[in-house]
Protein backbone atom coordinates (compact mmCIF):
# COMPACT_ATOMS: atom_id res chain seq x y z
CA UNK A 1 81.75 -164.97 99.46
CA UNK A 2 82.97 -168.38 99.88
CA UNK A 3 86.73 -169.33 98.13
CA UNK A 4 84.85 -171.98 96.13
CA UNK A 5 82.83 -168.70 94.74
CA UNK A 6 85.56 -166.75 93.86
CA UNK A 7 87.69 -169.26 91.74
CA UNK A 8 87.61 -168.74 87.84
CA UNK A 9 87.53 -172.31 86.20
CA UNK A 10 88.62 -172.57 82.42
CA UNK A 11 90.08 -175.46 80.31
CA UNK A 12 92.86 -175.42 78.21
CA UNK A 13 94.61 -177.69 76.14
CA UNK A 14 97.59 -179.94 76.43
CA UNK A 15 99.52 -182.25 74.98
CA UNK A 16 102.38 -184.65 75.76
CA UNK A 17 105.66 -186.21 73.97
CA UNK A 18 108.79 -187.69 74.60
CA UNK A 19 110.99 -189.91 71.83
CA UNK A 20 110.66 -193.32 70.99
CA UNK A 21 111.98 -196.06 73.47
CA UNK A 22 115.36 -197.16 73.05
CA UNK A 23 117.99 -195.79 72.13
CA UNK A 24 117.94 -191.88 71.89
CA UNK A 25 115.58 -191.75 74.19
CA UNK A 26 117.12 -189.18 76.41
CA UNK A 27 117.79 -187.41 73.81
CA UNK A 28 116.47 -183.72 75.02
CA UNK A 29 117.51 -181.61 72.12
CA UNK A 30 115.63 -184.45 70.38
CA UNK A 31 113.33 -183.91 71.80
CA UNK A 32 112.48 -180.47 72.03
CA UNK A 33 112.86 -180.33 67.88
CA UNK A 34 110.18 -183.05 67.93
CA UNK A 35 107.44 -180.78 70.25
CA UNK A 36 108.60 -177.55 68.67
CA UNK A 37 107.33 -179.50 65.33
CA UNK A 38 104.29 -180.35 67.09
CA UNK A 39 103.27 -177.19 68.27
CA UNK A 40 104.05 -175.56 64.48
CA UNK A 41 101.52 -177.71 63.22
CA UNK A 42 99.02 -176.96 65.33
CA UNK A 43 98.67 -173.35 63.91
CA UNK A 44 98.45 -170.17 65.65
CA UNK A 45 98.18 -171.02 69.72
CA UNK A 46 99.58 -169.72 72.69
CA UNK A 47 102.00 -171.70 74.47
CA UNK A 48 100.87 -170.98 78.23
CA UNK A 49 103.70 -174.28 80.21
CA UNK A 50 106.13 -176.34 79.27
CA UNK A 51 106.85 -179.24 82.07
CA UNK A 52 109.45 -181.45 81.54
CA UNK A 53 109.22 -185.14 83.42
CA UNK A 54 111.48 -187.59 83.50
CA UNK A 55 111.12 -191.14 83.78
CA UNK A 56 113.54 -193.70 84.79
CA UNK A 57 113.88 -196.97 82.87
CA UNK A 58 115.76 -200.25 82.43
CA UNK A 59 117.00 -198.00 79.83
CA UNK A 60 118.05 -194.80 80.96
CA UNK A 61 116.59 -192.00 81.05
CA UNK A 62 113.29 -190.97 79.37
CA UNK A 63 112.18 -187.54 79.53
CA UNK A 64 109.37 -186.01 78.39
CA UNK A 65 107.45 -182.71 77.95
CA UNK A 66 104.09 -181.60 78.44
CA UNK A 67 102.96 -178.50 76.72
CA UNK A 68 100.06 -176.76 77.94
CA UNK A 69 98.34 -174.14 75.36
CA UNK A 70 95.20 -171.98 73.86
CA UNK A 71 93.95 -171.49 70.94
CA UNK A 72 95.43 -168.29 69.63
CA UNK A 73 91.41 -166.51 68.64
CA UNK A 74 90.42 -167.39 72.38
């Protein structure tokens, strides 16, 4: 068999968030309050990655997280 062959494939879900621009925006516990809100109200899933990226701007600092996820039925 080839690698190409042998490779499951499958699609899951992801979001990204980081806080408004300005001031506070580096503001990681913040921040994680804010995505730990998000993911509540998307129901029952399964958090599979959190990735945390930050960016730097004429203002500091601006992190945010990506959080990668499945529905919890799948």
């Amino acid at each position: 068999m080839r690698d190409h062959e042998r490779m499951e494939s499958w699609t899951i879900k992801h979001f990204s968030q980081a806080n408004p621009a300005g001031t506070g925006q580096d503001d990681v516990p913040a921040l994680l309050r804010r995505v730990a809100d998000s993911i509540e109200s998307l129901g029952l899933v399964e958090v599979q990655d959190l990735v945390m990226h930050t960016e730097v701007t004429a203002d500091g600092g601006w992190p945010s997280l990506t959080v990668y996820f499945s529905d919890a039925e799948d």
